[in-house]
PDB file of N, CA and C in Angstrom:
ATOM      1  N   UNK A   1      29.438   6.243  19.787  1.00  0.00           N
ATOM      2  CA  UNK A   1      29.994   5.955  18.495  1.00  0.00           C
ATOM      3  C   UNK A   1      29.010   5.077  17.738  1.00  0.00           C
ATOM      4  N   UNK A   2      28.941   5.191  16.200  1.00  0.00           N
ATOM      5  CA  UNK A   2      28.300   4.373  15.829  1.00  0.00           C
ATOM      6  C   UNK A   2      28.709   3.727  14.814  1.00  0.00           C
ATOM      7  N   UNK A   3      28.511   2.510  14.749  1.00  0.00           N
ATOM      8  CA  UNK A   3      28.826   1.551  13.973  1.00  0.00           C
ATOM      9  C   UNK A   3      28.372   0.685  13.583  1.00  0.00           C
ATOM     10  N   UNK A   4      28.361  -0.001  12.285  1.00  0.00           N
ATOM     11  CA  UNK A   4      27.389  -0.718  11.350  1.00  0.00           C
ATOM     12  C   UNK A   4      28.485  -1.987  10.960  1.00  0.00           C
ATOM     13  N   UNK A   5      27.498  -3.245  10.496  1.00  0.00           N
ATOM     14  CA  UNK A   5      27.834  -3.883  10.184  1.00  0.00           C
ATOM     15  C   UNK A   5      27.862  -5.528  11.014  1.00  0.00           C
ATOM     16  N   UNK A   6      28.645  -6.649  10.953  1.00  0.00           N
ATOM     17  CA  UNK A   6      28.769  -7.702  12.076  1.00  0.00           C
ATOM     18  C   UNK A   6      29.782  -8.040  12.508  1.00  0.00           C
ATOM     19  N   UNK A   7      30.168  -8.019  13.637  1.00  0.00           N
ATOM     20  CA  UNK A   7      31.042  -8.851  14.369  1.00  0.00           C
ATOM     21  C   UNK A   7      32.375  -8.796  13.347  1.00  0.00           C
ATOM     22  N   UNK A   8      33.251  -8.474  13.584  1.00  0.00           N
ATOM     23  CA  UNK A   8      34.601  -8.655  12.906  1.00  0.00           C
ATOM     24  C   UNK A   8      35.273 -10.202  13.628  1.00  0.00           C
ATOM     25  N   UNK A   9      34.347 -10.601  14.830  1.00  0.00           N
ATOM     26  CA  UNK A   9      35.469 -11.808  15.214  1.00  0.00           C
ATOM     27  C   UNK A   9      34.423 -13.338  14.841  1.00  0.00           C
ATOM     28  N   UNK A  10      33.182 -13.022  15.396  1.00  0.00           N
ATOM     29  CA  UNK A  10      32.490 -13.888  15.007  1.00  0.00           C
ATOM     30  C   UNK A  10      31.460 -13.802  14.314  1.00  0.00           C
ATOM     31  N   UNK A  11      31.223 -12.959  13.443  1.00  0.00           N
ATOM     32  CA  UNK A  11      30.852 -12.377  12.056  1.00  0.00           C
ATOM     33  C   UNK A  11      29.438 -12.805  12.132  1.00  0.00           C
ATOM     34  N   UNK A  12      28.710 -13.039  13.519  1.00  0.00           N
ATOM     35  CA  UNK A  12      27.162 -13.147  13.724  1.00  0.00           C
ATOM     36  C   UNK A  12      26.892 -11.993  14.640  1.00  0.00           C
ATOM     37  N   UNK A  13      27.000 -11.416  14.843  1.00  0.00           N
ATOM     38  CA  UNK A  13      26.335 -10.578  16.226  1.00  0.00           C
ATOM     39  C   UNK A  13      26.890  -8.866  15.149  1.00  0.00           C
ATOM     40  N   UNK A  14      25.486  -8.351  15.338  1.00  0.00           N
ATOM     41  CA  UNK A  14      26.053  -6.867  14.783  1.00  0.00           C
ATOM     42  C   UNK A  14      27.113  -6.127  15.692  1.00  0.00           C
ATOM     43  N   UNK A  15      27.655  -5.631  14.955  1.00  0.00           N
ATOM     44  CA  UNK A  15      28.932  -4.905  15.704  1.00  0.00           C
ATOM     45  C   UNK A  15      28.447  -3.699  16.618  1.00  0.00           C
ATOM     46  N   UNK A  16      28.939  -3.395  17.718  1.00  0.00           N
ATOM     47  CA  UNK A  16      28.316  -2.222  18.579  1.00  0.00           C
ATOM     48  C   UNK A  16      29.825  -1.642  18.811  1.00  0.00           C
ATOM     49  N   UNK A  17      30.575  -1.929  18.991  1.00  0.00           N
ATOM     50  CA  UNK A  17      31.809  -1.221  19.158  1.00  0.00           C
ATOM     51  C   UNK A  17      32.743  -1.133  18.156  1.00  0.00           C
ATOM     52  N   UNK A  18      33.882   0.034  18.256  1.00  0.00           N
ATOM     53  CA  UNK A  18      35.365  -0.857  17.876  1.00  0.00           C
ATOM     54  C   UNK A  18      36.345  -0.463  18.327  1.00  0.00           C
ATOM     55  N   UNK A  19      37.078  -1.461  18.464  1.00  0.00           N
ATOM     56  CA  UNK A  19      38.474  -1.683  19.429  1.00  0.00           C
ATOM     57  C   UNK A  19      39.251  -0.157  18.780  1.00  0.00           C
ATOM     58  N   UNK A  20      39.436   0.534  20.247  1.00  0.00           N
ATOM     59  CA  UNK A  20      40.780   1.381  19.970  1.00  0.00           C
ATOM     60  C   UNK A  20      41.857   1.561  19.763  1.00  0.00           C
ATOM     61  N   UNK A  21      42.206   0.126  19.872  1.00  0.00           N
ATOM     62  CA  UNK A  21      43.879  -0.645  19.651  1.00  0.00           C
ATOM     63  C   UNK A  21      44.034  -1.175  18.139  1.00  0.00           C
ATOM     64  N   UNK A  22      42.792  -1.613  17.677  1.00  0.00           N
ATOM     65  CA  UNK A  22      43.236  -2.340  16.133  1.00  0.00           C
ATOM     66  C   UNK A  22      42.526  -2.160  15.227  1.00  0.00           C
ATOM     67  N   UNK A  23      41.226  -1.222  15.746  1.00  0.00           N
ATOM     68  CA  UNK A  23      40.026  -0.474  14.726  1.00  0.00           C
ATOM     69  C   UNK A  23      38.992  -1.798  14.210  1.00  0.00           C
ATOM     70  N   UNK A  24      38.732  -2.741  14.860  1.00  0.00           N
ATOM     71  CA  UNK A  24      38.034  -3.785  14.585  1.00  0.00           C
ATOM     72  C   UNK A  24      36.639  -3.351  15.701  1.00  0.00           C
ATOM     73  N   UNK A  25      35.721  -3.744  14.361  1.00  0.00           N
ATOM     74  CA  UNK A  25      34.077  -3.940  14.577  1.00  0.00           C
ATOM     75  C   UNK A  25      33.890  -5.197  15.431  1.00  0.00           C
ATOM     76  N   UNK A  26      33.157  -4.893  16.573  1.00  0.00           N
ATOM     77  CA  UNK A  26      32.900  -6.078  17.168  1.00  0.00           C
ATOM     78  C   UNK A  26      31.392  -6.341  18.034  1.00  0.00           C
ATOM     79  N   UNK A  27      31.174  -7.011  18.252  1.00  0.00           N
ATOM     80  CA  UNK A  27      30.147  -6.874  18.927  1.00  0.00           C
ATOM     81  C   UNK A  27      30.257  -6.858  20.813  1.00  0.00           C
ATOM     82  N   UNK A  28      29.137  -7.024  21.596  1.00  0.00           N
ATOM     83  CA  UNK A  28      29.186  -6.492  22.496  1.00  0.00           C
ATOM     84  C   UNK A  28      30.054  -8.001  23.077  1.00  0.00           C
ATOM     85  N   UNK A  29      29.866  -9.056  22.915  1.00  0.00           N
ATOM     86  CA  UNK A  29      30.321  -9.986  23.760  1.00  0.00           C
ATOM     87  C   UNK A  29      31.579 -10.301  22.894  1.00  0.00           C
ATOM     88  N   UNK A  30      32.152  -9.429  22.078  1.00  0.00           N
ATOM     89  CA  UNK A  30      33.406  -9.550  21.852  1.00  0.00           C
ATOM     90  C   UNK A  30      34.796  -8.250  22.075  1.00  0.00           C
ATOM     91  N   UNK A  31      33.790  -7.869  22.949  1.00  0.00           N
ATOM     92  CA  UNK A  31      33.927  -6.372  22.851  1.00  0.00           C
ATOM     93  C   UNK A  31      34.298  -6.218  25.046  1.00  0.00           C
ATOM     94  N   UNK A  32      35.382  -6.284  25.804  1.00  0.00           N
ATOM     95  CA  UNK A  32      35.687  -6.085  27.395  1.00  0.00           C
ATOM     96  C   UNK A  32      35.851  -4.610  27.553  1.00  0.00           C
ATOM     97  N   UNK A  33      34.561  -4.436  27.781  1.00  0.00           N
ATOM     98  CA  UNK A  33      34.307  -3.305  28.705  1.00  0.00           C
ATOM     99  C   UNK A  33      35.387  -2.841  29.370  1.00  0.00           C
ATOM    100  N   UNK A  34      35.563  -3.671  30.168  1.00  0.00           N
ATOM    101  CA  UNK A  34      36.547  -3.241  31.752  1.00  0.00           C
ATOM    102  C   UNK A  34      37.960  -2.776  30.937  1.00  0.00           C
ATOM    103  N   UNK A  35      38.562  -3.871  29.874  1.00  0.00           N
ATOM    104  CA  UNK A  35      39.989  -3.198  29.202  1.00  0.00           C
ATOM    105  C   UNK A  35      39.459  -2.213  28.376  1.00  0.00           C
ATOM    106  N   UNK A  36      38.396  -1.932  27.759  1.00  0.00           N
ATOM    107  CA  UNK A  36      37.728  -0.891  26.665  1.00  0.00           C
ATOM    108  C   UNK A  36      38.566  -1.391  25.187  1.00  0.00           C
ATOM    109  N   UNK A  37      38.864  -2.818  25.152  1.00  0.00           N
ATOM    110  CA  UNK A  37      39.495  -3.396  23.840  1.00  0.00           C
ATOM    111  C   UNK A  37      38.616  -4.510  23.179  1.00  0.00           C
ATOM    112  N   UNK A  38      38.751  -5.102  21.882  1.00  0.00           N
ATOM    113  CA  UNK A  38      38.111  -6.314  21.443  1.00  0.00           C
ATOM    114  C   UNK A  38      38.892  -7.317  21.765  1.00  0.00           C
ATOM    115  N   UNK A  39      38.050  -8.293  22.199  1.00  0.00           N
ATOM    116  CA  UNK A  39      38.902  -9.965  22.856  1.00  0.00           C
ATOM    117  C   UNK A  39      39.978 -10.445  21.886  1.00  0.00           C
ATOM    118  N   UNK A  40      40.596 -10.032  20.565  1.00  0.00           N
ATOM    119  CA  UNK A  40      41.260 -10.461  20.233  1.00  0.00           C
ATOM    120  C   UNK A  40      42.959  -9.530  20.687  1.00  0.00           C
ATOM    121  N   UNK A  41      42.447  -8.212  21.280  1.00  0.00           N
ATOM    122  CA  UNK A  41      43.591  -7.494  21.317  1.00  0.00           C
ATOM    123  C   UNK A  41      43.507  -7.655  23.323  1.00  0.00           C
ATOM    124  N   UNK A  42      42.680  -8.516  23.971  1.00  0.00           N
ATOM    125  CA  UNK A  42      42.755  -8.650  25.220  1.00  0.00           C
ATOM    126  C   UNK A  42      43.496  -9.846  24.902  1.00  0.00           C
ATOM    127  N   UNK A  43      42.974 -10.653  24.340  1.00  0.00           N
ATOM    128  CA  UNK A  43      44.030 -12.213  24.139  1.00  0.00           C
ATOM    129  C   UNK A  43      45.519 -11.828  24.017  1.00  0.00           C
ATOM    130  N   UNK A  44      45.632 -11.034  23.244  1.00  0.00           N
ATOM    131  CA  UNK A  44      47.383 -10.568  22.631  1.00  0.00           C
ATOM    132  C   UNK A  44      48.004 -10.209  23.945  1.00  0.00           C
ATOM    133  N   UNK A  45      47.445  -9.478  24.716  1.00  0.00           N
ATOM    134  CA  UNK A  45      47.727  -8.847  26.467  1.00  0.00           C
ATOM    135  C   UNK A  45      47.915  -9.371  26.987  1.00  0.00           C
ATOM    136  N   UNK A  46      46.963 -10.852  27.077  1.00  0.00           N
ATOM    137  CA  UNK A  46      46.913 -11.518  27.993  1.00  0.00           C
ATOM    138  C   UNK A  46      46.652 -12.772  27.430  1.00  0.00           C
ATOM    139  N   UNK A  47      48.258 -13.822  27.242  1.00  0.00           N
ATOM    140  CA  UNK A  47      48.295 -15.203  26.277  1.00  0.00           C
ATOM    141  C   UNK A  47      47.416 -15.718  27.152  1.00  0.00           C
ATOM    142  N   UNK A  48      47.288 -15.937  28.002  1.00  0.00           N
ATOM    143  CA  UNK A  48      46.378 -17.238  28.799  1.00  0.00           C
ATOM    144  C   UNK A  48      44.894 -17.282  28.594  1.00  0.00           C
ATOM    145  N   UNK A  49      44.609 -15.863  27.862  1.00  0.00           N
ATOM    146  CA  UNK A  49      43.113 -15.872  27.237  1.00  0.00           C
ATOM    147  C   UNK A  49      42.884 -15.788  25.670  1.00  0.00           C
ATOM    148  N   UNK A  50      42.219 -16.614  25.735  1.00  0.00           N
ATOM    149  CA  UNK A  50      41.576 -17.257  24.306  1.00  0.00           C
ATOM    150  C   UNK A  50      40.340 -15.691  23.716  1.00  0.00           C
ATOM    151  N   UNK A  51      40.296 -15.687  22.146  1.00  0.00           N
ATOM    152  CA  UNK A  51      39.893 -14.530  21.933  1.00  0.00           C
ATOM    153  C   UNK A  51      38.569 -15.723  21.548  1.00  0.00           C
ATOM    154  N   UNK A  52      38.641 -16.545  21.923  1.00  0.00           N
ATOM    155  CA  UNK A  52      36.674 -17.398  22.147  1.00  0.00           C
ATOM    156  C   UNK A  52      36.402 -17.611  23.255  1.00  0.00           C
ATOM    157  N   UNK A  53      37.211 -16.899  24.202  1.00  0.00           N
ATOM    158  CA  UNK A  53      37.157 -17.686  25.261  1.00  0.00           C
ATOM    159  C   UNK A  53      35.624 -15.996  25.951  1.00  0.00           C
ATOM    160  N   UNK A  54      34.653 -16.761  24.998  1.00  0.00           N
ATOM    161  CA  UNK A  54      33.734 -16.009  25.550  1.00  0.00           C
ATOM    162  C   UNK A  54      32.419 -16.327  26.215  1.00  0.00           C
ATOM    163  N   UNK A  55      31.149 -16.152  26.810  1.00  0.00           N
ATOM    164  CA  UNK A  55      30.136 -15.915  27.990  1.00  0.00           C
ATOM    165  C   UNK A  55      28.979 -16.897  26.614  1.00  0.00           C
ATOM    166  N   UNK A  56      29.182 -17.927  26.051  1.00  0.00           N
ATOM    167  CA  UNK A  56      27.926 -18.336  24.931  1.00  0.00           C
ATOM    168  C   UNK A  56      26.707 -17.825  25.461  1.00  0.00           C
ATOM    169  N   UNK A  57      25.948 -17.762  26.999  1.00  0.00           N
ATOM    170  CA  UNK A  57      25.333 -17.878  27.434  1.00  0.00           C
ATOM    171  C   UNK A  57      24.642 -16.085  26.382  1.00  0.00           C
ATOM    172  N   UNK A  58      25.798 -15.210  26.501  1.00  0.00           N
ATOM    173  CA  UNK A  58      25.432 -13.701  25.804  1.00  0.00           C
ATOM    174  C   UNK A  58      25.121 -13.528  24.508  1.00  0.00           C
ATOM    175  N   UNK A  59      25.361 -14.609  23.652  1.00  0.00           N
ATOM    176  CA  UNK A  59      25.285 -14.384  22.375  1.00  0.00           C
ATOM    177  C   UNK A  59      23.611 -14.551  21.697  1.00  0.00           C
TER     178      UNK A  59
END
């Protein structure tokens, strides 16, 4: 898929994906592989995770 533009969550990182649940551009470290969703619709799934609760080390 391709997609243009930055980050719909943290509006620095160009977007490489988008969520199949809420149609949001995201980038790769906002973007869980393993659920195939963007961290803000993994947070909604799962309250105990923060949609920042991300890897800084990737950005």
């Amino acid at each position: 898929m391709s997609v243009s533009g930055l980050c719909q969550i943290c509006e620095l990182q160009p977007a490489e994906e988008q969520c199949p649940n809420c149609g949001a551009l995201v980038c790769s470290t906002h973007y869980n592989e393993d659920r195939g969703l963007c961290a803000d619709c993994v947070a909604q799934a799962d309250p105990g995770r923060q949609s920042d609760d991300v890897d800084i080390n990737r950005l």
